[in-house]
PDB file of N, CA and C in Angstrom:
ATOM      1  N   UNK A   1      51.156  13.375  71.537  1.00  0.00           N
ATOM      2  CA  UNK A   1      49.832  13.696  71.997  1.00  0.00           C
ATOM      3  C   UNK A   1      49.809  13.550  73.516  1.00  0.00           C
ATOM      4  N   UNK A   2      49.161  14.572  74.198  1.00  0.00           N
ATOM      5  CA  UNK A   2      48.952  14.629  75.692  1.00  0.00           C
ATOM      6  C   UNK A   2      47.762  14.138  75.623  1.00  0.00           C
ATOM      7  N   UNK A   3      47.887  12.961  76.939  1.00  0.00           N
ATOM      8  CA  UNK A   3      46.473  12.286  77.158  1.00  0.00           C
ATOM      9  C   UNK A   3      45.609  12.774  78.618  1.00  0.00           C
ATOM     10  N   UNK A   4      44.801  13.740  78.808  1.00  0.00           N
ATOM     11  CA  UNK A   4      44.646  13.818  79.951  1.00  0.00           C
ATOM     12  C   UNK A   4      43.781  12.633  80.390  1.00  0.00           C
ATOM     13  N   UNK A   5      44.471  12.344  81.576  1.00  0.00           N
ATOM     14  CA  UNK A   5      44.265  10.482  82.258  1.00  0.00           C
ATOM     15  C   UNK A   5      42.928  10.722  83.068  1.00  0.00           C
ATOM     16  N   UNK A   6      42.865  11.235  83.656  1.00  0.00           N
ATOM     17  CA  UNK A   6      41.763  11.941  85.251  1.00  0.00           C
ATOM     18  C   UNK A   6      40.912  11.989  83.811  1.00  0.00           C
ATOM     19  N   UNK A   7      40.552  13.112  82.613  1.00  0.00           N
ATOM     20  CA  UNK A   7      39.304  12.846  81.850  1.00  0.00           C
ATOM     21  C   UNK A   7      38.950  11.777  81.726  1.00  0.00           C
ATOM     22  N   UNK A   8      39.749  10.841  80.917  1.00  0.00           N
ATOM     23  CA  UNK A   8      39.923   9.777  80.182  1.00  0.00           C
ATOM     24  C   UNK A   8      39.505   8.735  81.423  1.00  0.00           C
ATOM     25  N   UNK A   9      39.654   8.695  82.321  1.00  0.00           N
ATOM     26  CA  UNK A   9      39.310   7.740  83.801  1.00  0.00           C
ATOM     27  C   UNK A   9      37.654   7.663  83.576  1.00  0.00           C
ATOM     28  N   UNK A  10      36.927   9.092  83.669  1.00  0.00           N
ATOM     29  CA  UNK A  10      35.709   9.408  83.946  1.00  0.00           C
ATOM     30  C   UNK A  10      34.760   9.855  82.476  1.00  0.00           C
ATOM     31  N   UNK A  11      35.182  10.188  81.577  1.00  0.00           N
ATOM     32  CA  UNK A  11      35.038  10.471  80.439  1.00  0.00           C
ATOM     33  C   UNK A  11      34.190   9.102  79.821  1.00  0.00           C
ATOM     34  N   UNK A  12      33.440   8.862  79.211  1.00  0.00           N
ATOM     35  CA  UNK A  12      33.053   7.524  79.006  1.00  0.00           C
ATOM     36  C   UNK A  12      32.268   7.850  77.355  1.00  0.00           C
ATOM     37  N   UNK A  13      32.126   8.873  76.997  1.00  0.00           N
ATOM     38  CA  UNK A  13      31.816   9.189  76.016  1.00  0.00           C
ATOM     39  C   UNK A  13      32.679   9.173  74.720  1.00  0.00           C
ATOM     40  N   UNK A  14      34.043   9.054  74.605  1.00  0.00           N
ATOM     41  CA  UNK A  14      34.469   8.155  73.689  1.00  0.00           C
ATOM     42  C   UNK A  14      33.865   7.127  72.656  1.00  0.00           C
ATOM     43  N   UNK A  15      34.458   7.954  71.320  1.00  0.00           N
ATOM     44  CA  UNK A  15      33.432   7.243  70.305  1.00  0.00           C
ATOM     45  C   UNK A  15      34.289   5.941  70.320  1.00  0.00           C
ATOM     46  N   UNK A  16      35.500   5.980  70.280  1.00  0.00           N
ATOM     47  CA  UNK A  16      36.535   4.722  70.454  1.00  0.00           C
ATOM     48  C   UNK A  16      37.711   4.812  70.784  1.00  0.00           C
ATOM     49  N   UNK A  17      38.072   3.529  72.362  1.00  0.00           N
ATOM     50  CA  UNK A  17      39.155   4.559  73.225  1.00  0.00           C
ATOM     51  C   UNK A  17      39.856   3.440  72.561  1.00  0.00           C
ATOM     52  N   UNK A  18      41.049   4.348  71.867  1.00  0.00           N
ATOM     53  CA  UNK A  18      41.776   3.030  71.478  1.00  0.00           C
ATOM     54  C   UNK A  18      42.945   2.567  72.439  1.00  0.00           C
ATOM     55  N   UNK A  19      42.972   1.015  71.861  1.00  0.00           N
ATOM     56  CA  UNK A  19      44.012   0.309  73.219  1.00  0.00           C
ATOM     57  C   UNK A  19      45.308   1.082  72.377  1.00  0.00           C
ATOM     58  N   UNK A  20      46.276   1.024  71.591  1.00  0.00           N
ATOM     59  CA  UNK A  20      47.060   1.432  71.012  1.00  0.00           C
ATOM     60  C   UNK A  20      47.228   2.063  70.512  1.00  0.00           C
ATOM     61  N   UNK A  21      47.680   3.539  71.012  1.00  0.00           N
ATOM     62  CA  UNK A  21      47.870   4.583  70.597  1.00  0.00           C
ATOM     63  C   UNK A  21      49.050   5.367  69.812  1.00  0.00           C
ATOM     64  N   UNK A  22      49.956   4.095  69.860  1.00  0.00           N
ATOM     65  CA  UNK A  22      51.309   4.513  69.136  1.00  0.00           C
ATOM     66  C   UNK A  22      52.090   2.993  68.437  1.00  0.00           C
ATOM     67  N   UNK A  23      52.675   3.185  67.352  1.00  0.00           N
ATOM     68  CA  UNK A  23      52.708   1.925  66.931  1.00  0.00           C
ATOM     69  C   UNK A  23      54.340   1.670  68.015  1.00  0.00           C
ATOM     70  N   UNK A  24      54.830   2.718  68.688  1.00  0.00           N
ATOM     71  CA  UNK A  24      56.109   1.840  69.997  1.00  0.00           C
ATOM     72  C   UNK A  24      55.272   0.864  70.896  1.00  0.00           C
ATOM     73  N   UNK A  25      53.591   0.787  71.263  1.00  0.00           N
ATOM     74  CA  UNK A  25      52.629  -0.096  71.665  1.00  0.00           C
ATOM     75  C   UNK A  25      53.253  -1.437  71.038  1.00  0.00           C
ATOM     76  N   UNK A  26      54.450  -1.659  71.012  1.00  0.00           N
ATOM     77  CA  UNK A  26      54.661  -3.388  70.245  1.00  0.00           C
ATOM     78  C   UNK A  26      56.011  -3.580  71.045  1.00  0.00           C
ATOM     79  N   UNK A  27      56.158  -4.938  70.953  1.00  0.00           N
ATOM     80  CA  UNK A  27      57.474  -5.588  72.193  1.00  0.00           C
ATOM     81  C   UNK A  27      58.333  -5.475  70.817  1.00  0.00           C
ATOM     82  N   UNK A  28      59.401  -4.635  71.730  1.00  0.00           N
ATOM     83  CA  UNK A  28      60.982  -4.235  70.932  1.00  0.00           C
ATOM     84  C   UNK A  28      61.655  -5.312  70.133  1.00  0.00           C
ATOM     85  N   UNK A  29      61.363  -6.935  70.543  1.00  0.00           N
ATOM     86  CA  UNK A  29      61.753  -7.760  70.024  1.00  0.00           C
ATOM     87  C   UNK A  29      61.223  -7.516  68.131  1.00  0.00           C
ATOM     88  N   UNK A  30      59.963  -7.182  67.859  1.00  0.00           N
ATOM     89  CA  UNK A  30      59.198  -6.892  66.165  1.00  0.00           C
ATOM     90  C   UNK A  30      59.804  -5.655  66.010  1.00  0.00           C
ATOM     91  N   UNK A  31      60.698  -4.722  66.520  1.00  0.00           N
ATOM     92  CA  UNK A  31      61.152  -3.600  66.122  1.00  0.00           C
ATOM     93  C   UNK A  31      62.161  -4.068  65.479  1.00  0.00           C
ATOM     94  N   UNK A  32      63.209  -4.784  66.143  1.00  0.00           N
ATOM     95  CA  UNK A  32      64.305  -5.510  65.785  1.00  0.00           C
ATOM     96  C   UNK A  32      64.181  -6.562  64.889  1.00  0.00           C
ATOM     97  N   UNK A  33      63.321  -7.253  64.747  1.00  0.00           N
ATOM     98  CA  UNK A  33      63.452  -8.202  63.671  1.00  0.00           C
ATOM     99  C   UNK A  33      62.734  -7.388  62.244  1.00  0.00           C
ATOM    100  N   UNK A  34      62.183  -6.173  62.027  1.00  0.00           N
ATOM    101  CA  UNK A  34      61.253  -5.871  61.152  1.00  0.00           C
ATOM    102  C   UNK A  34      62.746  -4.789  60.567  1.00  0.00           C
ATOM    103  N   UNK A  35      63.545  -4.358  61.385  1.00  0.00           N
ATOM    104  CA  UNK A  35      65.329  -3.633  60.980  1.00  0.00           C
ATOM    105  C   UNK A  35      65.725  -5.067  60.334  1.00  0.00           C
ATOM    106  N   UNK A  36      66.021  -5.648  60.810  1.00  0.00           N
ATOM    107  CA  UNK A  36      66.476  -7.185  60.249  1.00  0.00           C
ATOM    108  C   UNK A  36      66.300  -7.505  58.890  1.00  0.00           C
ATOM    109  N   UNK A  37      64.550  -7.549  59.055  1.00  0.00           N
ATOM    110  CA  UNK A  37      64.369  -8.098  57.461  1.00  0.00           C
ATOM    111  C   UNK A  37      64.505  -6.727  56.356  1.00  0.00           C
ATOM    112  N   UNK A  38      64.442  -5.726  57.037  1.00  0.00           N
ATOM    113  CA  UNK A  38      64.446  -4.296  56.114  1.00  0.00           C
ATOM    114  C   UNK A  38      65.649  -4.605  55.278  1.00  0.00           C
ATOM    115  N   UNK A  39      66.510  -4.891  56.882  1.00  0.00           N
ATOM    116  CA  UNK A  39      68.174  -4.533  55.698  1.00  0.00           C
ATOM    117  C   UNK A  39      68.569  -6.100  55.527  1.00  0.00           C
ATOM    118  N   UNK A  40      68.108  -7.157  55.239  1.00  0.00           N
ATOM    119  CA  UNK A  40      68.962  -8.303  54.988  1.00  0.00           C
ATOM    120  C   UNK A  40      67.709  -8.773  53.513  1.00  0.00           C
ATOM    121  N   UNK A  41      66.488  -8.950  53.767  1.00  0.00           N
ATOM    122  CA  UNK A  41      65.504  -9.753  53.087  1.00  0.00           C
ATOM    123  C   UNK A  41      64.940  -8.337  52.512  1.00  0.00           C
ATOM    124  N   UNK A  42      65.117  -6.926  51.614  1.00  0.00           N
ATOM    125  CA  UNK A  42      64.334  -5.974  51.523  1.00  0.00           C
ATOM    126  C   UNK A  42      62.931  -6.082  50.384  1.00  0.00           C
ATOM    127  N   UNK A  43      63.492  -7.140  49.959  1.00  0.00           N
ATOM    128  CA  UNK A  43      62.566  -7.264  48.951  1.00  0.00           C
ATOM    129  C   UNK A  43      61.129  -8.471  49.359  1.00  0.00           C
ATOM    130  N   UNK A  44      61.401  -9.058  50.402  1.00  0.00           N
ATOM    131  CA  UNK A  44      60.817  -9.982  50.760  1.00  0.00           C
ATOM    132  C   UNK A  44      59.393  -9.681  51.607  1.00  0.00           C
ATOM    133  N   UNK A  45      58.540 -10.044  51.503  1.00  0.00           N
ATOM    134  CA  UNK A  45      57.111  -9.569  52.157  1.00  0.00           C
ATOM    135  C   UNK A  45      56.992 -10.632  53.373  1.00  0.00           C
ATOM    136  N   UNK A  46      56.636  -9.882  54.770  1.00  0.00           N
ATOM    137  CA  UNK A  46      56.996 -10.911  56.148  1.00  0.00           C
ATOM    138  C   UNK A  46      55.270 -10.432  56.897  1.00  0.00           C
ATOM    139  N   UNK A  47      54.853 -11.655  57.782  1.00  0.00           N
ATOM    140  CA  UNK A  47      53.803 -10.946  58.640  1.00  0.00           C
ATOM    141  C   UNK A  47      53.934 -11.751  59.897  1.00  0.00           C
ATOM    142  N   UNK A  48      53.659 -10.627  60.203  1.00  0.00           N
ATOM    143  CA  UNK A  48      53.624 -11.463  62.150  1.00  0.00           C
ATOM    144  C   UNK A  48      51.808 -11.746  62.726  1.00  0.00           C
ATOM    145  N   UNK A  49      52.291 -12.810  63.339  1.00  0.00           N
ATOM    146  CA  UNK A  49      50.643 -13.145  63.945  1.00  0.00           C
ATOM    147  C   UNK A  49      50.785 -13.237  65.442  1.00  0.00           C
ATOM    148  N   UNK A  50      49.460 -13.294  65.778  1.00  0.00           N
ATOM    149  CA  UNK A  50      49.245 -13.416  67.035  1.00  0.00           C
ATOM    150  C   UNK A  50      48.786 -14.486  67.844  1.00  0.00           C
ATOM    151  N   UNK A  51      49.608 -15.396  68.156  1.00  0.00           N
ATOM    152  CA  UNK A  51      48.963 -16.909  68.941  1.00  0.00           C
ATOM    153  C   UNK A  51      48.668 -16.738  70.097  1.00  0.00           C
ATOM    154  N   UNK A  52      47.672 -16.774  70.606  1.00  0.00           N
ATOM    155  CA  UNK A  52      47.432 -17.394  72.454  1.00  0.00           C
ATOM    156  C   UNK A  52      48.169 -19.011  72.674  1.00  0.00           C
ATOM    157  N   UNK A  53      49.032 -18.372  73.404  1.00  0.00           N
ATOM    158  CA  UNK A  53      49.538 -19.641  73.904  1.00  0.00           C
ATOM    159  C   UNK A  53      49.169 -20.068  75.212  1.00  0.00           C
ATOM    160  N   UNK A  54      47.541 -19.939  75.536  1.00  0.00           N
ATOM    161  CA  UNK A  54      46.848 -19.901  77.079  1.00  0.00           C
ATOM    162  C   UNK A  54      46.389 -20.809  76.354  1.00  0.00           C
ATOM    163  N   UNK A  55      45.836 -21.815  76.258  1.00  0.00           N
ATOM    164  CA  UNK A  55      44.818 -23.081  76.059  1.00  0.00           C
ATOM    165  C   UNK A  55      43.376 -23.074  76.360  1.00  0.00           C
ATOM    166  N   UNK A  56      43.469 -22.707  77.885  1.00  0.00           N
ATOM    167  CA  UNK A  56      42.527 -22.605  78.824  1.00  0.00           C
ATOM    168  C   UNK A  56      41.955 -21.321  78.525  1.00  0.00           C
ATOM    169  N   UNK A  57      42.341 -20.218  78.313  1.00  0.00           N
ATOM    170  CA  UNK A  57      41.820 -18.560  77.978  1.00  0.00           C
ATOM    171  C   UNK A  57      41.025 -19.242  76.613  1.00  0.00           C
ATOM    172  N   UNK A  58      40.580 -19.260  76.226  1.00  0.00           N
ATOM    173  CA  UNK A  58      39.709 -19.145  74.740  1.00  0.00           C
ATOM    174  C   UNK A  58      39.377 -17.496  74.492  1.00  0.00           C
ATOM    175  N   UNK A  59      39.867 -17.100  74.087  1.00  0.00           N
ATOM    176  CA  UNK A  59      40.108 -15.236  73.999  1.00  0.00           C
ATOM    177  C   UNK A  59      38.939 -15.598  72.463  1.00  0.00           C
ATOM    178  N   UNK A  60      38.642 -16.106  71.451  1.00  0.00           N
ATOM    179  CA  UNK A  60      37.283 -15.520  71.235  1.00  0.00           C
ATOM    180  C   UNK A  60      35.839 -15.570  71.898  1.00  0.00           C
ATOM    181  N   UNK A  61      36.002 -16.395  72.713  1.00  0.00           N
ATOM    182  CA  UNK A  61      34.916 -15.914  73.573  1.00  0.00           C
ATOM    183  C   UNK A  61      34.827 -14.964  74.548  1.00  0.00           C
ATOM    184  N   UNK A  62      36.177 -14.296  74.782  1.00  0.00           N
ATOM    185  CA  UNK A  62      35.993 -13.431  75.791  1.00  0.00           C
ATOM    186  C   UNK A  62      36.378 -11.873  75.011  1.00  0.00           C
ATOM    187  N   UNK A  63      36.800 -11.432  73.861  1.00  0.00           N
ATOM    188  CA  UNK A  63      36.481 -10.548  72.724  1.00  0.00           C
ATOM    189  C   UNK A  63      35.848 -10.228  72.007  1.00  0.00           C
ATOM    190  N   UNK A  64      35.045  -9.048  71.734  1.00  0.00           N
ATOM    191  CA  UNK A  64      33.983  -8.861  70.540  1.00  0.00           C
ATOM    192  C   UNK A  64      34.605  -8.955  68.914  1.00  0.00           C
ATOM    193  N   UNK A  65      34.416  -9.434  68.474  1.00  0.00           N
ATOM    194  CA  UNK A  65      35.313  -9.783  67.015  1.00  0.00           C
ATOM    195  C   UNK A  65      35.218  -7.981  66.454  1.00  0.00           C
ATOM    196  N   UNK A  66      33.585  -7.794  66.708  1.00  0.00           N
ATOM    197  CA  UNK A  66      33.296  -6.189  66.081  1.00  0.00           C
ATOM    198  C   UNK A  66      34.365  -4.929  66.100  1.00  0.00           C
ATOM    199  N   UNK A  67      34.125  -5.675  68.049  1.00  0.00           N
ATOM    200  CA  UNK A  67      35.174  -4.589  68.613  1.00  0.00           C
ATOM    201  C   UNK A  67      37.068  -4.379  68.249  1.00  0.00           C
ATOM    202  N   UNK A  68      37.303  -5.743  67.877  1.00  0.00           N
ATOM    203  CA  UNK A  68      38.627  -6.133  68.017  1.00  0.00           C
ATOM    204  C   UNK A  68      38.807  -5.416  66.659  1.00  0.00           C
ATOM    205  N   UNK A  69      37.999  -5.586  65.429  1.00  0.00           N
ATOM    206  CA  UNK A  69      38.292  -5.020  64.093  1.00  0.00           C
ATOM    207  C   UNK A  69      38.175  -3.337  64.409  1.00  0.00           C
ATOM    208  N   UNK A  70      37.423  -2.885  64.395  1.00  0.00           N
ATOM    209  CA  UNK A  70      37.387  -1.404  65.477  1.00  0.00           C
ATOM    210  C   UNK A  70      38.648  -1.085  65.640  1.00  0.00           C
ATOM    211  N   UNK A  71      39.612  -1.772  66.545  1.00  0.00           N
ATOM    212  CA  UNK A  71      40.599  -1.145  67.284  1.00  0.00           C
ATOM    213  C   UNK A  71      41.977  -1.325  66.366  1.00  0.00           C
ATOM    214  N   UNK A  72      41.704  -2.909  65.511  1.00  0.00           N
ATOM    215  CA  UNK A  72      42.562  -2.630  64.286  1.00  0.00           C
ATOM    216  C   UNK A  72      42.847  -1.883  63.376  1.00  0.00           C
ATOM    217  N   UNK A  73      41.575  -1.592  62.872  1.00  0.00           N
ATOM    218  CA  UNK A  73      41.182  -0.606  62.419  1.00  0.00           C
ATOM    219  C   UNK A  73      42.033   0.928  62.730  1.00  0.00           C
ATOM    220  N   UNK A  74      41.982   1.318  63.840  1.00  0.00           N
ATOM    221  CA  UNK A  74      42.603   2.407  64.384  1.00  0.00           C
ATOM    222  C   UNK A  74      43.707   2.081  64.431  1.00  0.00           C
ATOM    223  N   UNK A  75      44.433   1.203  65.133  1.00  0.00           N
ATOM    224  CA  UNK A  75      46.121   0.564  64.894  1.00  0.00           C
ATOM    225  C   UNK A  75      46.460   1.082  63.102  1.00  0.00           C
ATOM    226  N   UNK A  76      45.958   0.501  62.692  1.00  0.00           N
ATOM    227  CA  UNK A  76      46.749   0.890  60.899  1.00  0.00           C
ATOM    228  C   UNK A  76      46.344   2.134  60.426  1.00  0.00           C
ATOM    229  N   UNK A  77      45.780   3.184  61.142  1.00  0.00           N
ATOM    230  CA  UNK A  77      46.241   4.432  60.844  1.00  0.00           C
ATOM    231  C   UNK A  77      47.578   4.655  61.525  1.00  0.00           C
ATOM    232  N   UNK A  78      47.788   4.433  62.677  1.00  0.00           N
ATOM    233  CA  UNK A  78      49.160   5.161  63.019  1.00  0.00           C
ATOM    234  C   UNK A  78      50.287   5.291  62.135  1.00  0.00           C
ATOM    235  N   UNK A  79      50.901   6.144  62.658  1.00  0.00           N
ATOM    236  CA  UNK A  79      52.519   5.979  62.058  1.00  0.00           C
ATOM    237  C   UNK A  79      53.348   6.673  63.147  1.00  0.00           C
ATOM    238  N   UNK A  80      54.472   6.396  62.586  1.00  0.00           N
ATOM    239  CA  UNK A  80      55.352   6.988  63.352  1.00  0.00           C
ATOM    240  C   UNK A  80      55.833   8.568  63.721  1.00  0.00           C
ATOM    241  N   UNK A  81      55.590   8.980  64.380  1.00  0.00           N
ATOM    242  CA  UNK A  81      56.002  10.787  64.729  1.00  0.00           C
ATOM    243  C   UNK A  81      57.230  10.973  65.063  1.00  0.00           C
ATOM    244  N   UNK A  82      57.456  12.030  64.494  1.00  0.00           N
ATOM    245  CA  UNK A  82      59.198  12.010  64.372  1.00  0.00           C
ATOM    246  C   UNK A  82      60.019  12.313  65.905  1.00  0.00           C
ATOM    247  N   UNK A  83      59.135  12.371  67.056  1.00  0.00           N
ATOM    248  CA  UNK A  83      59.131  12.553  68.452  1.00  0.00           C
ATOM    249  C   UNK A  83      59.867  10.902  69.049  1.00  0.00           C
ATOM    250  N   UNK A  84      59.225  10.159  68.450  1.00  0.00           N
ATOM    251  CA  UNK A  84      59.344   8.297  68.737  1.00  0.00           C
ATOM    252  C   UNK A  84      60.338   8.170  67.831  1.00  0.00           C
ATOM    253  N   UNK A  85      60.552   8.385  66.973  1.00  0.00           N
ATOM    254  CA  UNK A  85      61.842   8.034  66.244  1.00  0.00           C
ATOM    255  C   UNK A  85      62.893   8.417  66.625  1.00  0.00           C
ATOM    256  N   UNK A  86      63.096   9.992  67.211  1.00  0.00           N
ATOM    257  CA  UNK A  86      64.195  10.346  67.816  1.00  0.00           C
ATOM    258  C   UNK A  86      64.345   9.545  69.457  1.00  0.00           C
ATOM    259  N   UNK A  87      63.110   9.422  69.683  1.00  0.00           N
ATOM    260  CA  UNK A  87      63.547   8.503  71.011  1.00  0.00           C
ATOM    261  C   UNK A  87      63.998   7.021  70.650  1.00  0.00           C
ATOM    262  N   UNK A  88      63.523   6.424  69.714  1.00  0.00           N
ATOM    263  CA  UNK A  88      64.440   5.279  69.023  1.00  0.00           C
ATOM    264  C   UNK A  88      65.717   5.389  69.046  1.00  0.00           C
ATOM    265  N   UNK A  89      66.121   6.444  68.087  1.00  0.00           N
ATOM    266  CA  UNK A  89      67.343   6.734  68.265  1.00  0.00           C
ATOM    267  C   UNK A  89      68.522   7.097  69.253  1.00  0.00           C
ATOM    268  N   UNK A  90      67.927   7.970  69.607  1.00  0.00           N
ATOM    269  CA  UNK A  90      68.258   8.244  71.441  1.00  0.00           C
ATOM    270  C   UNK A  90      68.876   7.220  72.237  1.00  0.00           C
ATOM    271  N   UNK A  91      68.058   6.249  72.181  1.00  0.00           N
ATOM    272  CA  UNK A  91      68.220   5.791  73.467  1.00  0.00           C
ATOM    273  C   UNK A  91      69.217   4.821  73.367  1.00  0.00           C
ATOM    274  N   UNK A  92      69.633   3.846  74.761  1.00  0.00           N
ATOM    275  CA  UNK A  92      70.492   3.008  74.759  1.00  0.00           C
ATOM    276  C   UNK A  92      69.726   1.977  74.926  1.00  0.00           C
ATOM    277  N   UNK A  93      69.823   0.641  73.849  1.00  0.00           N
ATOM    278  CA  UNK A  93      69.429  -0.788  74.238  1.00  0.00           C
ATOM    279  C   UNK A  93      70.160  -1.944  74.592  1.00  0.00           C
ATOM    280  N   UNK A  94      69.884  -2.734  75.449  1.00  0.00           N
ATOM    281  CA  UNK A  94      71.026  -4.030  75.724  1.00  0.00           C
ATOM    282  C   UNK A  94      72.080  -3.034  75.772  1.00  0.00           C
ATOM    283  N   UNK A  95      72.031  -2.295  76.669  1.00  0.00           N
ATOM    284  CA  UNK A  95      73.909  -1.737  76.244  1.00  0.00           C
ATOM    285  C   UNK A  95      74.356  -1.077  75.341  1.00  0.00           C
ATOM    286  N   UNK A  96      73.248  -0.979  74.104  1.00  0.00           N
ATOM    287  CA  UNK A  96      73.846  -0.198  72.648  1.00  0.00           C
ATOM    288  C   UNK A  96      73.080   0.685  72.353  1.00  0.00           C
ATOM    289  N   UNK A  97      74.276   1.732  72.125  1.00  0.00           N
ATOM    290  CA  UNK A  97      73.557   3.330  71.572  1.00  0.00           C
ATOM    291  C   UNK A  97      73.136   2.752  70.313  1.00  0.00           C
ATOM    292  N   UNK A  98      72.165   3.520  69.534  1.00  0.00           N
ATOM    293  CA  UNK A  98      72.133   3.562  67.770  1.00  0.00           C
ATOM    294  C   UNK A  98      71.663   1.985  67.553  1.00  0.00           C
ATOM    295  N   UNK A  99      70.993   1.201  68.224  1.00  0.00           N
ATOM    296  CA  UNK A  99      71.014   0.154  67.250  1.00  0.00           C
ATOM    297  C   UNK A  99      69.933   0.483  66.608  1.00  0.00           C
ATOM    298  N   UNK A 100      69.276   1.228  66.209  1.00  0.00           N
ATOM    299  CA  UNK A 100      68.364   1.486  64.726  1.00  0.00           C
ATOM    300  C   UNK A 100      69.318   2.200  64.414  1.00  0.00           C
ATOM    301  N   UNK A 101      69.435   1.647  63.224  1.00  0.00           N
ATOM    302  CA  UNK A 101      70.444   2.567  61.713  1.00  0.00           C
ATOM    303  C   UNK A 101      69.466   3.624  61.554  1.00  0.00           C
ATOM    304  N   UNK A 102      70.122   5.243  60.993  1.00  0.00           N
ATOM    305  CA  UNK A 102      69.056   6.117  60.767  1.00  0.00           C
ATOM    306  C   UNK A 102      68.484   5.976  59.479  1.00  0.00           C
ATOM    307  N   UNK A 103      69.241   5.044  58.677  1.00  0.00           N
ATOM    308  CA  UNK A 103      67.745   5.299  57.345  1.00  0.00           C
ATOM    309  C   UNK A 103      66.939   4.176  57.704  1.00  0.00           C
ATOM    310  N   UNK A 104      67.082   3.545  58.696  1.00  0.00           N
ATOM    311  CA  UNK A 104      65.912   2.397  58.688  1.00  0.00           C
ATOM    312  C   UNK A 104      65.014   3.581  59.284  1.00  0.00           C
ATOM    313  N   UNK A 105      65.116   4.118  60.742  1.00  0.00           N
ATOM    314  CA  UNK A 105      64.233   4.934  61.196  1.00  0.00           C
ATOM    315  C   UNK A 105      63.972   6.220  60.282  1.00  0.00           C
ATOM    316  N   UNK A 106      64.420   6.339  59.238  1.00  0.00           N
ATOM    317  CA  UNK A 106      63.818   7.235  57.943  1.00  0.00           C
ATOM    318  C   UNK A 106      63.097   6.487  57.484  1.00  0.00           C
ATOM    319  N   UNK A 107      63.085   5.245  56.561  1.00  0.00           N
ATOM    320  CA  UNK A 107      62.149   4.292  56.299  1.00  0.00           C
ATOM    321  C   UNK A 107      61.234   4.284  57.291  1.00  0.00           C
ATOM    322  N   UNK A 108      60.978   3.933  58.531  1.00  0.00           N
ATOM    323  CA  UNK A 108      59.678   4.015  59.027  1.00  0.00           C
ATOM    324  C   UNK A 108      59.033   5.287  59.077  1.00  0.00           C
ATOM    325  N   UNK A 109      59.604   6.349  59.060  1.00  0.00           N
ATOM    326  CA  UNK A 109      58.644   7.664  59.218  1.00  0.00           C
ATOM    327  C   UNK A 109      58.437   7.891  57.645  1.00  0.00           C
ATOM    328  N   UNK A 110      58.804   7.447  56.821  1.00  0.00           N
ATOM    329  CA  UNK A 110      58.570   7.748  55.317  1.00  0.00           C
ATOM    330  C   UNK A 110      57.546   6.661  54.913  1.00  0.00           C
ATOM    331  N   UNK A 111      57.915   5.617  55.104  1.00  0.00           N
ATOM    332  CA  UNK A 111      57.272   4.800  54.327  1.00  0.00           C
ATOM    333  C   UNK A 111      56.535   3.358  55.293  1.00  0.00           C
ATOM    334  N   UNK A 112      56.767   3.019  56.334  1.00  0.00           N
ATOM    335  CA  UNK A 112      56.058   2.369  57.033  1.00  0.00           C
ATOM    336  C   UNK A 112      54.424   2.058  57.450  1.00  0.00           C
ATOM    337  N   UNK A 113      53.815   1.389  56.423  1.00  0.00           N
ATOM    338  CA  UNK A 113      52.765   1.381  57.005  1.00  0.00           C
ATOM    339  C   UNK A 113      52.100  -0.462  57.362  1.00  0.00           C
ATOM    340  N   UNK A 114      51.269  -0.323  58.226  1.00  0.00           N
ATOM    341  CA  UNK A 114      50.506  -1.990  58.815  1.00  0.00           C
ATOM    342  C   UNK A 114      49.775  -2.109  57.582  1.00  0.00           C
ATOM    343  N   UNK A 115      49.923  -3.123  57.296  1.00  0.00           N
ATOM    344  CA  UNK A 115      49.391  -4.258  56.159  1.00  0.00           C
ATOM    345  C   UNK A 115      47.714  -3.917  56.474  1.00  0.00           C
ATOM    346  N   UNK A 116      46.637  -4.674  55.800  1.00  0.00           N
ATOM    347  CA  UNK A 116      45.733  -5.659  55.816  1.00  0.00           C
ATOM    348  C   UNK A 116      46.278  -6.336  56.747  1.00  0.00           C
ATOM    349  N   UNK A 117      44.782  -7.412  57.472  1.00  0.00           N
ATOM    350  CA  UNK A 117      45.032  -8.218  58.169  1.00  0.00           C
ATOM    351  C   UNK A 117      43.652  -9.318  57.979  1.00  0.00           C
ATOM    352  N   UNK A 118      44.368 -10.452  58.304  1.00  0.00           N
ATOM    353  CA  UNK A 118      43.232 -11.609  58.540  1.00  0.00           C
ATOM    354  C   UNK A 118      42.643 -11.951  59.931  1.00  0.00           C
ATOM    355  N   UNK A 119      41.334 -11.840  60.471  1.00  0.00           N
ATOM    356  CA  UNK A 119      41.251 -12.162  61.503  1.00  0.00           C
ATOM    357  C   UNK A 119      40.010 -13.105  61.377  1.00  0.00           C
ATOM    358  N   UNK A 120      40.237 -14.078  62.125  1.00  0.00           N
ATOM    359  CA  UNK A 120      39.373 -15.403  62.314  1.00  0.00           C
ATOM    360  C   UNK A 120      39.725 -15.900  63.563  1.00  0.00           C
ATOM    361  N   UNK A 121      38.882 -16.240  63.923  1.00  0.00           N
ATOM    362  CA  UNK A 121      38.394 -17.246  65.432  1.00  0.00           C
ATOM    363  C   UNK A 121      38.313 -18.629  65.089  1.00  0.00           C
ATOM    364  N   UNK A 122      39.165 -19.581  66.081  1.00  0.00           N
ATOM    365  CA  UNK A 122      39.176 -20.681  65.647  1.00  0.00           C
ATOM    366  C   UNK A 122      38.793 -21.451  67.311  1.00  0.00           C
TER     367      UNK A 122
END
């Protein structure tokens, strides 16, 4: 998807601009461990959370809970487009061509989808 930026700057009419527009929006480190458990643990059900490790930030007071479900919300429609997968593949990481195996990156364009989620403010 082409985003024109200059609209999108001035544009304010957006029913909902979402922060994450592609599920590659995640640090490569959960790409690699989610290949991991695919091919070692396949049968095993895993979830990742999200800690603030700021103390001082209290991030539910400075987030709309409404809003935050909203944008989750939109996160677990995505999937993967077979455009991002070939750039998965593609590319070189740490030094290594191919480290996604191609049926894992078949598994994510086939069958990958974001869970349910729990969200609470503590």
């Amino acid at each position: 998807m082409i985003i024109n930026l200059a609209r999108r700057a001035h544009d304010h009419n957006w029913e909902l601009d979402p922060i994450t527009r592609s599920l590659l929006d995640t640090d490569f480190y959960k790409l690699l461990m989610l290949q991991f458990i695919w091919k070692q643990f396949p049968k095993t059900r895993a979830s990742f959370s999200f800690i603030n490790r700021s103390a001082e930030v209290h991030l539910g007071d400075l987030i709309n809970a409404d809003e935050l479900r909203e944008q989750l919300e939109q996160t677990k429609k995505l999937r993967f487009h077979k455009s991002e997968l070939i750039w998965l593949a593609g590319n070189t990481f740490y030094g290594r061509r191919g480290i996604f195996e191609p049926a894992f990156l078949e598994w994510l364009e086939r069958e990958f989808r974001l869970s349910d989620y729990e969200l609470s403010i503590q």
